[in-house]
N, C-alpha and C. Protein backbone atom coordinates (compact mmCIF):
# COMPACT_ATOMS: atom_id res chain seq x y z
N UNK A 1 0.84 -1.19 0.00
CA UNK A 1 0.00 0.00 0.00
C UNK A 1 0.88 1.24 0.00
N UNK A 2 0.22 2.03 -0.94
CA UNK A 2 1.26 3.25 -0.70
C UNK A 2 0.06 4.72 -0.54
N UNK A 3 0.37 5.85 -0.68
CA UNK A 3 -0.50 7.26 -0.91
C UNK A 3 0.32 7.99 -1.98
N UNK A 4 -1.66 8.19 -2.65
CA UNK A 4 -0.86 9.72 -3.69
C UNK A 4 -2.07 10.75 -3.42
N UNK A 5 -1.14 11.96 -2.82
CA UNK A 5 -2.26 12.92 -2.15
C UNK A 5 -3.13 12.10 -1.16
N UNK A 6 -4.60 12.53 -1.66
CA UNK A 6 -5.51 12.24 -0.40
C UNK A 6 -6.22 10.82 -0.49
N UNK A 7 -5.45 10.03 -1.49
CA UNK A 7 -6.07 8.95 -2.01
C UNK A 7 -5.02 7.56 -1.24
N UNK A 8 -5.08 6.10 -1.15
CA UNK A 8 -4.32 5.46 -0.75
C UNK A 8 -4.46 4.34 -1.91
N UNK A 9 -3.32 3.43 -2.38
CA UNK A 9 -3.33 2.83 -3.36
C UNK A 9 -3.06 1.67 -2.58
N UNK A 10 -3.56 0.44 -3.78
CA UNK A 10 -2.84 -1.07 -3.16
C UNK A 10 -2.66 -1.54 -4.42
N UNK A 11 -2.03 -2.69 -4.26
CA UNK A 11 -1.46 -3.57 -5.43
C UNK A 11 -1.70 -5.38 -5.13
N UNK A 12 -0.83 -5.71 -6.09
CA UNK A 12 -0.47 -7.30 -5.96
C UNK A 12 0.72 -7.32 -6.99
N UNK A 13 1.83 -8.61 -5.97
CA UNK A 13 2.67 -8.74 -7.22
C UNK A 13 2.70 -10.22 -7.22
N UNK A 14 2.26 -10.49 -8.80
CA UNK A 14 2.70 -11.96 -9.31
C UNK A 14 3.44 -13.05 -9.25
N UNK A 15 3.11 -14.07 -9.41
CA UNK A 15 5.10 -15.15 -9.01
C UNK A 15 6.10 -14.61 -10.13
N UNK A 16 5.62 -13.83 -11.17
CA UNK A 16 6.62 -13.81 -11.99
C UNK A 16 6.76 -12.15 -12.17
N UNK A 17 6.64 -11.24 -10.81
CA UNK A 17 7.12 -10.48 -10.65
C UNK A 17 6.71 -9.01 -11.06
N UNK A 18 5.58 -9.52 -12.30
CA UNK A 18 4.63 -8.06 -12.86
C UNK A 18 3.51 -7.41 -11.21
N UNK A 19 3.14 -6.39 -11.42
CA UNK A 19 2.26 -5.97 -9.79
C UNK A 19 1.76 -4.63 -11.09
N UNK A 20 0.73 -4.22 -10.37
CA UNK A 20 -0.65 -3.12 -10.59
C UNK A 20 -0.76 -2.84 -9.06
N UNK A 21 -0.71 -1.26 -8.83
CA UNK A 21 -1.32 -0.79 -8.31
C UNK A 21 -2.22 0.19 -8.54
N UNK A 22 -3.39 0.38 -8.03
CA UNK A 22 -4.33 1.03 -8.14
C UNK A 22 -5.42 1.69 -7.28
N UNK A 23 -5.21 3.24 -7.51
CA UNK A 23 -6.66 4.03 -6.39
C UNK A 23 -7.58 3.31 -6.38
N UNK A 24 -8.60 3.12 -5.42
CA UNK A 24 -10.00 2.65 -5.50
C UNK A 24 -10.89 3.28 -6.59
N UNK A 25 -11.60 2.48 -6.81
CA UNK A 25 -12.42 2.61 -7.92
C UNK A 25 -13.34 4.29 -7.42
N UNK A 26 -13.71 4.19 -6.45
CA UNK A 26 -14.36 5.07 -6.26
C UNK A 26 -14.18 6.18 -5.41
N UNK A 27 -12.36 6.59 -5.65
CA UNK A 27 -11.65 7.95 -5.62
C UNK A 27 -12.50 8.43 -6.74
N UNK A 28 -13.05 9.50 -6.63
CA UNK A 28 -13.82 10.61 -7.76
C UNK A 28 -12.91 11.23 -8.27
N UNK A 29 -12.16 12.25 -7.71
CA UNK A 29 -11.14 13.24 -7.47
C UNK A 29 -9.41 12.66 -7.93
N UNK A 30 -9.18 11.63 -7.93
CA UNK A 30 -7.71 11.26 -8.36
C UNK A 30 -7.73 9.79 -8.82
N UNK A 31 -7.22 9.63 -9.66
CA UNK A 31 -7.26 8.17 -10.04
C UNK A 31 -5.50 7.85 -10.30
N UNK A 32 -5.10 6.97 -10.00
CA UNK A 32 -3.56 6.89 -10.00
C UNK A 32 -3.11 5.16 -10.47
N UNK A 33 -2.87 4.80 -11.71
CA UNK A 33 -2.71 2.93 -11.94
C UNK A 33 -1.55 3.45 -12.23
N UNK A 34 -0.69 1.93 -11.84
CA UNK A 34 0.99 1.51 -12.13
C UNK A 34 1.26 0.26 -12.24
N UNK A 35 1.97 -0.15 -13.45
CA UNK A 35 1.49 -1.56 -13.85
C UNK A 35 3.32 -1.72 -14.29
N UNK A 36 4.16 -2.81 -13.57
CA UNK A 36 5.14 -2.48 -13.72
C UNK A 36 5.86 -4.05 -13.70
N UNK A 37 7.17 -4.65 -13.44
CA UNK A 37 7.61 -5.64 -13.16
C UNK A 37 8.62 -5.19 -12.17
N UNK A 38 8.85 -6.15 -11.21
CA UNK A 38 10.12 -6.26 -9.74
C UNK A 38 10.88 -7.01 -10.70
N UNK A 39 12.35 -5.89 -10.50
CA UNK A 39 13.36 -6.40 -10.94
C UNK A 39 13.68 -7.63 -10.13
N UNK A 40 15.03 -8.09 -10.94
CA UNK A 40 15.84 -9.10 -10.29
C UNK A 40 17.06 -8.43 -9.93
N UNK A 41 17.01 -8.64 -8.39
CA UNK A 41 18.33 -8.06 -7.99
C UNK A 41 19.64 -8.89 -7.80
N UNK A 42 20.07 -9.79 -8.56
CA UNK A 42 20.91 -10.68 -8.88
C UNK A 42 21.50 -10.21 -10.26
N UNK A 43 20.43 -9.47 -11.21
CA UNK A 43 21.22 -9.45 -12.32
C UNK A 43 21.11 -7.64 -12.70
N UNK A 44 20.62 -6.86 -11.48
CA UNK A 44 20.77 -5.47 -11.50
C UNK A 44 20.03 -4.62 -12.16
N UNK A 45 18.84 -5.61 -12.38
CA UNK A 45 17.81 -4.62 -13.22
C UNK A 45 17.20 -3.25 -12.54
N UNK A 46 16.58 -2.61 -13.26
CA UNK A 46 15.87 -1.48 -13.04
C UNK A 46 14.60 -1.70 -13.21
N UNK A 47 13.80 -0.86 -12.10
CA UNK A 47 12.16 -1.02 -12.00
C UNK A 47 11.39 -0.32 -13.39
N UNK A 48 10.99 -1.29 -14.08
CA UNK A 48 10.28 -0.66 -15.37
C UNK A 48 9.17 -0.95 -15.48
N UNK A 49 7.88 -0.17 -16.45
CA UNK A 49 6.34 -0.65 -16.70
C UNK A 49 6.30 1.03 -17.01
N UNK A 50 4.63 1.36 -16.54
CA UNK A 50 3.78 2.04 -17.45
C UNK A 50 2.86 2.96 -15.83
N UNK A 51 2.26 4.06 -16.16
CA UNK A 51 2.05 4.72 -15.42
C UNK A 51 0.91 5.73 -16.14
N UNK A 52 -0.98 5.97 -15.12
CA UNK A 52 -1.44 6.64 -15.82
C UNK A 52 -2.27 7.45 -14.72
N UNK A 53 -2.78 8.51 -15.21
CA UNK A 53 -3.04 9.57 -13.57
C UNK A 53 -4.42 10.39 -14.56
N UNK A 54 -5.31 10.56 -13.47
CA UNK A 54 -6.06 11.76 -13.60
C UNK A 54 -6.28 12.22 -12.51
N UNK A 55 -6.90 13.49 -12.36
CA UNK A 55 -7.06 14.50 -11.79
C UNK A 55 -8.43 15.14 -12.29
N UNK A 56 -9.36 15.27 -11.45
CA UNK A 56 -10.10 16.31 -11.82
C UNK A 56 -11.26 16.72 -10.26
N UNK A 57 -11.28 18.29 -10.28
CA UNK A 57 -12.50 18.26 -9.32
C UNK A 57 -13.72 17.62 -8.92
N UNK A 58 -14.56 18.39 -7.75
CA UNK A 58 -15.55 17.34 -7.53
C UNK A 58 -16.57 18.54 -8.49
N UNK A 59 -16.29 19.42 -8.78
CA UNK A 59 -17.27 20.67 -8.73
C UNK A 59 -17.27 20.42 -10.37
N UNK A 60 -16.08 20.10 -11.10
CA UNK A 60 -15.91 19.87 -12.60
C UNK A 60 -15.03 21.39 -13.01
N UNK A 61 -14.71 22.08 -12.14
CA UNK A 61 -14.24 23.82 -12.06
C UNK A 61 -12.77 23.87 -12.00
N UNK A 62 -11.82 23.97 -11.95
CA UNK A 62 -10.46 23.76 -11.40
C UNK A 62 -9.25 23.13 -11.71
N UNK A 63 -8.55 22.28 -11.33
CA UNK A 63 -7.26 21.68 -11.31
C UNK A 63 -7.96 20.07 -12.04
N UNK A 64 -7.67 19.97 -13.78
CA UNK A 64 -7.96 18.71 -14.17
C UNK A 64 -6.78 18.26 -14.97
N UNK A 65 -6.69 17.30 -15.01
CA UNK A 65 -5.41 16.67 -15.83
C UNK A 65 -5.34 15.55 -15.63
N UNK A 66 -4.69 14.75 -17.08
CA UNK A 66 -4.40 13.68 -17.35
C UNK A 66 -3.39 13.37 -18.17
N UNK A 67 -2.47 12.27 -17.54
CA UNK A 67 -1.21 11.85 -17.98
C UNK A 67 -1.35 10.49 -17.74
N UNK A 68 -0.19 9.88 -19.13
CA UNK A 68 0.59 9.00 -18.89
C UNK A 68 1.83 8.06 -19.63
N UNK A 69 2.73 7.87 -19.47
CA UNK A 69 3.78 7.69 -20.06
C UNK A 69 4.39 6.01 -19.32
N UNK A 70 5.61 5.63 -20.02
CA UNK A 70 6.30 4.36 -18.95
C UNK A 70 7.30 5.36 -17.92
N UNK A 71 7.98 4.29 -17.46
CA UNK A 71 9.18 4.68 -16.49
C UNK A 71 10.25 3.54 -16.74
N UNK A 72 11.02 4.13 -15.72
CA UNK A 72 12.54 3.51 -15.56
C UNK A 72 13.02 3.70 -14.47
N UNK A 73 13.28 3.16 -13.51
CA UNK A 73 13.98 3.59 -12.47
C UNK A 73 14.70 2.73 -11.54
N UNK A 74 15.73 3.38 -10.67
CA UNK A 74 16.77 2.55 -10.29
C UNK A 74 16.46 2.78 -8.37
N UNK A 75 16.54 1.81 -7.39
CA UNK A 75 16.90 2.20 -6.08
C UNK A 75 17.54 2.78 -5.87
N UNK A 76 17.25 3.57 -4.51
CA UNK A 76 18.89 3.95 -3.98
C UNK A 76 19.08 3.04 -3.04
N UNK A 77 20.27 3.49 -2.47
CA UNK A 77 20.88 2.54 -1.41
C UNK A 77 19.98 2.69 -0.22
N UNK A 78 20.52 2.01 0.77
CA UNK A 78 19.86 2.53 2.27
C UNK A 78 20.48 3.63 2.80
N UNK A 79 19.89 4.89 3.20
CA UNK A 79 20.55 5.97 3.38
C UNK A 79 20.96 5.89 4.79
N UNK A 80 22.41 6.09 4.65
CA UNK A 80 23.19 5.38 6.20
C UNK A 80 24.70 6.85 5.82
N UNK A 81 24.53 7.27 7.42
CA UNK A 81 26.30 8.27 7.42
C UNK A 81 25.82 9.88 7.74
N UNK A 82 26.91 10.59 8.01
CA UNK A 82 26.31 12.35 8.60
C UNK A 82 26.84 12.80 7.60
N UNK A 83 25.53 13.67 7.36
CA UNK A 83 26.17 14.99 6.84
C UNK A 83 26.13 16.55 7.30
N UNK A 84 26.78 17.19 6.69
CA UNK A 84 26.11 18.99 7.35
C UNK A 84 26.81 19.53 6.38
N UNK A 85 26.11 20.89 6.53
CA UNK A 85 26.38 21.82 5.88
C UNK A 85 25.87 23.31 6.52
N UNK A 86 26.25 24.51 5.98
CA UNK A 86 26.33 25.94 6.65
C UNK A 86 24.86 26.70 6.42
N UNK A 87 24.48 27.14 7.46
CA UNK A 87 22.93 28.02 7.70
C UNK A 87 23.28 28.71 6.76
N UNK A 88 22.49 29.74 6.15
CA UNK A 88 22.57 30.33 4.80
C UNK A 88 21.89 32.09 5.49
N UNK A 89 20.87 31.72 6.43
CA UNK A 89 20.62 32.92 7.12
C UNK A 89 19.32 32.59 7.41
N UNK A 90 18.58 33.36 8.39
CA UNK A 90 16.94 33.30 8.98
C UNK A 90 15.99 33.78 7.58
N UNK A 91 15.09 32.55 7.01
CA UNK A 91 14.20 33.42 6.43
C UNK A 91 12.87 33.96 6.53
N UNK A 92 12.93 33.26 7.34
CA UNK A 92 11.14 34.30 7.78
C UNK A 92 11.41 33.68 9.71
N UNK A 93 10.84 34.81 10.58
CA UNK A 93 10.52 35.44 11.95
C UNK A 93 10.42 36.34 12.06
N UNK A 94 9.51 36.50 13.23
CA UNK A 94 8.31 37.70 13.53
C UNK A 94 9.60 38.38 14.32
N UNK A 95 10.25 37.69 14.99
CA UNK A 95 11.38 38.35 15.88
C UNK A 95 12.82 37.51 15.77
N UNK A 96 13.57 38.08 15.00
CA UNK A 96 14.79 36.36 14.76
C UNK A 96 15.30 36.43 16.18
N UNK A 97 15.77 35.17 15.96
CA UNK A 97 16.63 34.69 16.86
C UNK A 97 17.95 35.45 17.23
N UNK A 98 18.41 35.67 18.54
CA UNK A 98 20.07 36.47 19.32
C UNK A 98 20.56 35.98 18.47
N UNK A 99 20.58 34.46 18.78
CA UNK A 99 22.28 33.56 17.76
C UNK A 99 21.52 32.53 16.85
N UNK A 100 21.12 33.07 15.90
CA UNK A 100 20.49 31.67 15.13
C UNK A 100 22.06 30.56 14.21
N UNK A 101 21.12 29.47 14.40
CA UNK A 101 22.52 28.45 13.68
C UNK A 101 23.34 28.78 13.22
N UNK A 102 24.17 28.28 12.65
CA UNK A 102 25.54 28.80 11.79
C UNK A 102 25.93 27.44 10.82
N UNK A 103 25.80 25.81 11.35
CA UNK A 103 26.01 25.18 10.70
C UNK A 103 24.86 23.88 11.69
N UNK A 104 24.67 23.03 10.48
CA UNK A 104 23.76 21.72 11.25
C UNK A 104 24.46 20.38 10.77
N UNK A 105 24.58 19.82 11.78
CA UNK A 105 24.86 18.25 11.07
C UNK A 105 24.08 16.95 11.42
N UNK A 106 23.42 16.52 10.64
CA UNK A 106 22.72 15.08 10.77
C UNK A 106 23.55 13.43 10.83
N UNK A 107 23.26 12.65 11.71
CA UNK A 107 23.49 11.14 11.31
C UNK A 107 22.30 10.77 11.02
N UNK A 108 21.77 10.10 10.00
CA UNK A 108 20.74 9.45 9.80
C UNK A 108 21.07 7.69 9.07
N UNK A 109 19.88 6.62 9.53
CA UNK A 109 19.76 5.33 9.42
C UNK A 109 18.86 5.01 8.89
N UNK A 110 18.82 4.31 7.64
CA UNK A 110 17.40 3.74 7.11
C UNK A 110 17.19 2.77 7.57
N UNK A 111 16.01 2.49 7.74
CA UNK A 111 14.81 0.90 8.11
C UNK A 111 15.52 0.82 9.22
N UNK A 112 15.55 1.42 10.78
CA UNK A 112 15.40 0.93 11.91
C UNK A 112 14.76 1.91 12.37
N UNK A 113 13.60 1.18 13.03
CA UNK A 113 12.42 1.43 13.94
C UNK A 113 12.22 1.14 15.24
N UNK A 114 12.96 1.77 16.06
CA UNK A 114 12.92 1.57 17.15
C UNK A 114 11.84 1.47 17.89
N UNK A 115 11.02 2.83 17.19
CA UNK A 115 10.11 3.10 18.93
C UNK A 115 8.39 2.87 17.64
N UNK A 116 8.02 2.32 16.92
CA UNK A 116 7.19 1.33 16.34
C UNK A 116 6.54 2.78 15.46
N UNK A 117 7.24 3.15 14.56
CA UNK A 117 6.62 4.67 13.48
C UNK A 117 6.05 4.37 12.85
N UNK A 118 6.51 2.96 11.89
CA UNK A 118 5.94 2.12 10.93
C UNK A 118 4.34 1.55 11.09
N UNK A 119 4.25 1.27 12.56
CA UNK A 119 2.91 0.73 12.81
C UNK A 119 2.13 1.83 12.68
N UNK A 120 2.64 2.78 13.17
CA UNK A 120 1.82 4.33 13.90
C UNK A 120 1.08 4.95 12.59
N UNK A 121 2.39 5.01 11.76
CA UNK A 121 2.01 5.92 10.44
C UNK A 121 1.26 4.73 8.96
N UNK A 122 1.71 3.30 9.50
CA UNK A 122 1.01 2.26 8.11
C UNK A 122 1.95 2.43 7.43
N UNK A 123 3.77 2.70 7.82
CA UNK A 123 4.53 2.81 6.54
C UNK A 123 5.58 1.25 6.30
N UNK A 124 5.52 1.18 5.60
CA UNK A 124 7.04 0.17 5.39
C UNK A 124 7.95 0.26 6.35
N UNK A 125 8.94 -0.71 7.31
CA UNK A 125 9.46 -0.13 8.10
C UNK A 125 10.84 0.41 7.12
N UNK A 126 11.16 -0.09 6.27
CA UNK A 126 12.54 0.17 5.79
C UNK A 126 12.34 1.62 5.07
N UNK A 127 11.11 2.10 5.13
CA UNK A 127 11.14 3.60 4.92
C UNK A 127 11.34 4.40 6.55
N UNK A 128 11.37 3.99 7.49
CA UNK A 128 11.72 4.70 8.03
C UNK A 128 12.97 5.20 8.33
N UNK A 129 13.32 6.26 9.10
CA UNK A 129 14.88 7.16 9.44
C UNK A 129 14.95 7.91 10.25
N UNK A 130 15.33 7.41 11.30
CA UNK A 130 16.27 7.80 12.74
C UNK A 130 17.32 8.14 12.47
N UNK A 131 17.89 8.84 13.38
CA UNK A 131 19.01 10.05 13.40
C UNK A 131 19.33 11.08 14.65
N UNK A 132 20.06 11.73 14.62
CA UNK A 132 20.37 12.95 15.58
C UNK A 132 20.80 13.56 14.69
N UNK A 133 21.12 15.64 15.35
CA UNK A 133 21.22 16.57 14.89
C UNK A 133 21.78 17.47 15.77
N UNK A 134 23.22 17.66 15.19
CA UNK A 134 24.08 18.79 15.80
C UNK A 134 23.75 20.23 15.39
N UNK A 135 23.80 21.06 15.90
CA UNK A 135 23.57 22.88 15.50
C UNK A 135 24.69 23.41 16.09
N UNK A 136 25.45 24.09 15.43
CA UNK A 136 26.19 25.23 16.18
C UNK A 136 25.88 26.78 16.07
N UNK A 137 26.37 27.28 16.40
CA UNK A 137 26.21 28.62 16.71
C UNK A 137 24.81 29.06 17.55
N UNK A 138 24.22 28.24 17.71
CA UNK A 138 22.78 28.61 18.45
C UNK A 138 22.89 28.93 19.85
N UNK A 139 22.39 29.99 20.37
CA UNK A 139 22.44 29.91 21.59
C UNK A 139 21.49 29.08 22.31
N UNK A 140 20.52 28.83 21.60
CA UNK A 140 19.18 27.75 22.22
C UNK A 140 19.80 26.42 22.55
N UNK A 141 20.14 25.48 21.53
CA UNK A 141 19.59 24.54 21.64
C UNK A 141 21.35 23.66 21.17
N UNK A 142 21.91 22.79 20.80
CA UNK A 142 22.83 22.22 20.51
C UNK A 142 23.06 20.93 19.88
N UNK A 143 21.46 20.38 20.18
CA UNK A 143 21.82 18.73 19.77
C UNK A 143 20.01 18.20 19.76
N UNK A 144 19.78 17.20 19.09
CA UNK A 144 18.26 16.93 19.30
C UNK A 144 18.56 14.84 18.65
N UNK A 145 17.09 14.51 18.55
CA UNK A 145 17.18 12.97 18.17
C UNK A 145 15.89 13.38 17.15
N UNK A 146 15.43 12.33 16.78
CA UNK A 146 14.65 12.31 15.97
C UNK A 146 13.33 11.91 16.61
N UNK A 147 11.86 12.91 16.37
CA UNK A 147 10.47 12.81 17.64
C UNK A 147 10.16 11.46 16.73
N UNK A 148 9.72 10.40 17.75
CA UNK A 148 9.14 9.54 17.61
C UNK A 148 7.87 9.37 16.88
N UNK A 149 6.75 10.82 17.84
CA UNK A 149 5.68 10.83 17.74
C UNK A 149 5.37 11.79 16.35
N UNK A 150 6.57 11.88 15.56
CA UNK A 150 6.52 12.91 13.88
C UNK A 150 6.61 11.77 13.40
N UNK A 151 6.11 11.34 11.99
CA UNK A 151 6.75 10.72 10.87
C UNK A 151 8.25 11.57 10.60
N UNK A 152 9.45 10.46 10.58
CA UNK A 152 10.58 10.53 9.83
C UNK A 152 10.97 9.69 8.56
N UNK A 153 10.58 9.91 7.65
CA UNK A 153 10.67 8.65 6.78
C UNK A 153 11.30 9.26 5.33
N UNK A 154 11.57 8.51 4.15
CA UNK A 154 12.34 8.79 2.97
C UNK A 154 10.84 7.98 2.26
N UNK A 155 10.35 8.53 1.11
CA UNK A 155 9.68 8.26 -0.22
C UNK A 155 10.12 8.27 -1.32
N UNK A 156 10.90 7.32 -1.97
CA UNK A 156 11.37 7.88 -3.60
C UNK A 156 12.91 8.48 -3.20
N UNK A 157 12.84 9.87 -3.77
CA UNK A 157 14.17 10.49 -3.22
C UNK A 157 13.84 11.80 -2.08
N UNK A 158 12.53 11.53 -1.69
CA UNK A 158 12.16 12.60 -0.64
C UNK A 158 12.47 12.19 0.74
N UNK A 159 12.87 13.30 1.68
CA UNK A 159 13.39 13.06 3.15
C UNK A 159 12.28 13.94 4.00
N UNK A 160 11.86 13.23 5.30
CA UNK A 160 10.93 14.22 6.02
C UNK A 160 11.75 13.45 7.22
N UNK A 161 12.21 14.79 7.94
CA UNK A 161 12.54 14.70 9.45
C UNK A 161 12.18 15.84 10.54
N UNK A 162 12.05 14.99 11.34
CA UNK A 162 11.77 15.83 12.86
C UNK A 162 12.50 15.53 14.36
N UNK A 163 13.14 16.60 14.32
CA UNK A 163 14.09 16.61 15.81
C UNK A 163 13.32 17.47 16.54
N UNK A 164 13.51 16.17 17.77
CA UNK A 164 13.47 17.08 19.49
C UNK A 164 14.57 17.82 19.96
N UNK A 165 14.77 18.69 20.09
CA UNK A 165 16.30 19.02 20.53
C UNK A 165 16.32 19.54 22.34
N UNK A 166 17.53 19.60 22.54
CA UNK A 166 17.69 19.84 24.13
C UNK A 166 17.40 20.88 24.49
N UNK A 167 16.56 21.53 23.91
CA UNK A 167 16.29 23.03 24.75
C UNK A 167 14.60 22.73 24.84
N UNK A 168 14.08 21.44 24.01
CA UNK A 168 12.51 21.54 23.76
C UNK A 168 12.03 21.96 22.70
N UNK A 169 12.54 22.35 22.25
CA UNK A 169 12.09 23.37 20.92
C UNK A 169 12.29 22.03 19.62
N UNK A 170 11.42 22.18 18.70
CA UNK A 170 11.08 21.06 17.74
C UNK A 170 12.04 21.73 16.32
N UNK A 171 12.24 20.74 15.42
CA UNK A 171 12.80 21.27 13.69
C UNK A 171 12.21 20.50 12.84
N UNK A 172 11.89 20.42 12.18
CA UNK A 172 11.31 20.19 10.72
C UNK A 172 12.31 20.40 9.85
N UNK A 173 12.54 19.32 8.94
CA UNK A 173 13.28 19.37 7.71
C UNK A 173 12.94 18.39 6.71
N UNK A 174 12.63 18.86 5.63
CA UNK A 174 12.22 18.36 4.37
C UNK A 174 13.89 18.50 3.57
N UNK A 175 14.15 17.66 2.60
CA UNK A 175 15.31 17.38 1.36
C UNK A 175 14.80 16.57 0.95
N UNK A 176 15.43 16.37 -0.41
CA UNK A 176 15.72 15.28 -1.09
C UNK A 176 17.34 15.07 -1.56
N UNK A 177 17.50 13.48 -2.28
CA UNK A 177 18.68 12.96 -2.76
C UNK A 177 18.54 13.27 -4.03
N UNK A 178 19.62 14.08 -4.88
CA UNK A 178 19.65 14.77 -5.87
C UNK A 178 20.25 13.55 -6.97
N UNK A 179 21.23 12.79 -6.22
CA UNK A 179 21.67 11.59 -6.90
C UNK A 179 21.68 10.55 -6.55
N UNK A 180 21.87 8.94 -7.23
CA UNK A 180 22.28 7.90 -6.55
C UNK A 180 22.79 7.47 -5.75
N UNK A 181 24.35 8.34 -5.50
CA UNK A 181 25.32 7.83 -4.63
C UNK A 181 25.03 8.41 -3.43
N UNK A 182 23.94 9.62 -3.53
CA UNK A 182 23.60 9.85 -1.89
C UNK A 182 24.73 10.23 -0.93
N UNK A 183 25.44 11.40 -1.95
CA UNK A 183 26.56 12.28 -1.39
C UNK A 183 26.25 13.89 -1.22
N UNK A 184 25.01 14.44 -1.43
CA UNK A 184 23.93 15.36 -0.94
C UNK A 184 22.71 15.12 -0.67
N UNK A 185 22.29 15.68 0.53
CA UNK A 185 20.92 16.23 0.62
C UNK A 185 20.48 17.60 0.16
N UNK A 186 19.58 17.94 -0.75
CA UNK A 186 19.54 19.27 -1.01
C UNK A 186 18.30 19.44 0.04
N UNK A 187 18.63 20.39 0.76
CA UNK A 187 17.57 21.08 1.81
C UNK A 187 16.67 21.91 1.37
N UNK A 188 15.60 21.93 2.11
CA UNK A 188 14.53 22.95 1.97
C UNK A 188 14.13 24.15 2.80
N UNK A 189 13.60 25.30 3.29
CA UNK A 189 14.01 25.91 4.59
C UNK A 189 13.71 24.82 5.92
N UNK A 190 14.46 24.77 6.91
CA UNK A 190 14.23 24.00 8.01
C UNK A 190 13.43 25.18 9.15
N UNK A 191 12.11 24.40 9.72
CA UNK A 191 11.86 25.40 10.67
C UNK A 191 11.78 24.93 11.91
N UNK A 192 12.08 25.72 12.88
CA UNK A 192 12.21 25.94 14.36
C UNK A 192 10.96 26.02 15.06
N UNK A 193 10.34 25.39 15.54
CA UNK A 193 9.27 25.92 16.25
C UNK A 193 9.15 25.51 17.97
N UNK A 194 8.65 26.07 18.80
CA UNK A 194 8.80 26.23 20.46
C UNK A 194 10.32 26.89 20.39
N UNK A 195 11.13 27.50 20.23
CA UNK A 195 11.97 28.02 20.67
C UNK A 195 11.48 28.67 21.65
N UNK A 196 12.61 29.29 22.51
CA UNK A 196 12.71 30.30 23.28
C UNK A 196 13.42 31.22 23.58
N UNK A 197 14.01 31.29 22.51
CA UNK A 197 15.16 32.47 22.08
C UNK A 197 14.22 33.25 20.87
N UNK A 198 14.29 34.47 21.21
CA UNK A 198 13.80 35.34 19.99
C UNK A 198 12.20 34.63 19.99
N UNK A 199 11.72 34.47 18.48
CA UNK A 199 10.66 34.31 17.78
C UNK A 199 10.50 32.52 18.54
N UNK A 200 9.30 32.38 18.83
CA UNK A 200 9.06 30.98 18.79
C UNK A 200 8.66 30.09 18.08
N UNK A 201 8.85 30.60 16.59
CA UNK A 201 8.77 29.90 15.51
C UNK A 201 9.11 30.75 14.14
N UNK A 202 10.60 30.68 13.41
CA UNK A 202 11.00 30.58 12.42
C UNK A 202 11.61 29.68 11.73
N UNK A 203 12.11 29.99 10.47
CA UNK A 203 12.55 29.47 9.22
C UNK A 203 14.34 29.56 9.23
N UNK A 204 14.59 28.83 8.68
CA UNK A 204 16.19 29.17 8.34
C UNK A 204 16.67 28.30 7.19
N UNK A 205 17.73 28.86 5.90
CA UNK A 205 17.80 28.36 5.07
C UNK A 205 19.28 27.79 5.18
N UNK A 206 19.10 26.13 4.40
CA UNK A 206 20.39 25.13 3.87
C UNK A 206 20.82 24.69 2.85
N UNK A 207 21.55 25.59 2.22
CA UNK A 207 21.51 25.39 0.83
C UNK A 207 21.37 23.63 0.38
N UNK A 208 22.54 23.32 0.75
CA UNK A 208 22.61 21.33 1.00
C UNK A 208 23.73 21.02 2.18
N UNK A 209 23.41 19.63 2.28
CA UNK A 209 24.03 18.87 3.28
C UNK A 209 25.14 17.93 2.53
N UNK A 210 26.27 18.33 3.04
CA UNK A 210 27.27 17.04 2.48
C UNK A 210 27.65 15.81 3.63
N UNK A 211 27.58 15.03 3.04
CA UNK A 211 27.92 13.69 3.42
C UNK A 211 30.01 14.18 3.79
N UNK A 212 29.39 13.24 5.11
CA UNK A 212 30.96 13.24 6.22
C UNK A 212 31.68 11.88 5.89
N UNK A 213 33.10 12.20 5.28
CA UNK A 213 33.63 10.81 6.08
C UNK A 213 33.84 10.06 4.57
């Protein structure tokens, strides 16, 4: 089972490896089929088949569209190792922060689930991703883990994380993997919220994260 938007899809895959997934028949609003074959990972194939989407309101007024084309596509690895990279500056608060960040660094682990996310959220566990998070220059806060009670997980080449950090104060960070080898994260603004320095909820920008080591 997977989600696209507000819709949830399921499938089946064959002994010989072809699978369909498909919205319920009676999504009005989004219809989403994928009709594809599971590679063989012995001889390094790539996930290939066919892909077809609509879109249209309930009102018949608005956002309609329809596509569809094949695909091609390759895994990535399991995303395992730290990276960081340099704050770029505050972009949106009502009041910035005394000392906002200066640089952040992540360890992050794919598919271990410690504290049961997978059950919580209905995800795959090997989509999930635990981690910690260093900050410097902050006068708040210095170090956090990853909230249990957030989804942290990777989709495709998308990253959603959430740190608790030691002052209390929560972060949000969205990236994605720009390439295969999963030697950047390109970041999105990361935001701060419960602080208690300055504003108790802004933005701050990362351009990307490089991989340590």
């Amino acid at each position: 089972m997977t989600s696209y938007g507000l819709s949830e899809a399921t499938g089946t895959i064959a002994n010989d490896g072809t699978f369909t997934i498909q919205t319920p028949a009676n999504s009005n609003a989004q219809s989403v089929a994928i009709h594809g074959r599971v590679p063989k990972a012995a001889a390094g194939e790539s996930w290939t088949g066919s892909y077809s989407t609509a879109v249209t309101t309930p009102t018949g007024n608005g956002c309609n569209g329809h596509s569809s084309g094949v695909f091609t596509a390759k895994s990535f690895p399991l995303l395992k190792g730290a990276y960081s990279g340099s704050v770029l500056g505050v972009s949106i608060a009502d009041k910035p922060p005394a000392s906002p960040p200066s640089r952040i660094e992540i360890t992050v682990q794919q598919g271990v689930d410690g504290k049961g996310q997978a059950a919580m959220w209905h995800m795959p566990a090997i989509s999930i991703i635990t981690g910690t998070i260093r900050v410097t220059g902050s006068s708040c806060s210095s170090s956090g883990v990853t909230d249990p009670s957030s989804l942290n997980d990777i989709e495709g080449n998308e990253i959603r994380l959430n740190f608790v950090m030691d002052d209390g104060s929560k972060i949000e960070m969205m990236g994605s993997l720009p390439e295969l080898g999963e030697e950047h994260i390109m970041v999105n603004a990361v935001h701060v919220s419960g602080s208690k320095c300055g504003s108790p909820s802004y933005s701050f920008l990362v351009d990307q994260l490089k991989r340590q080591g």
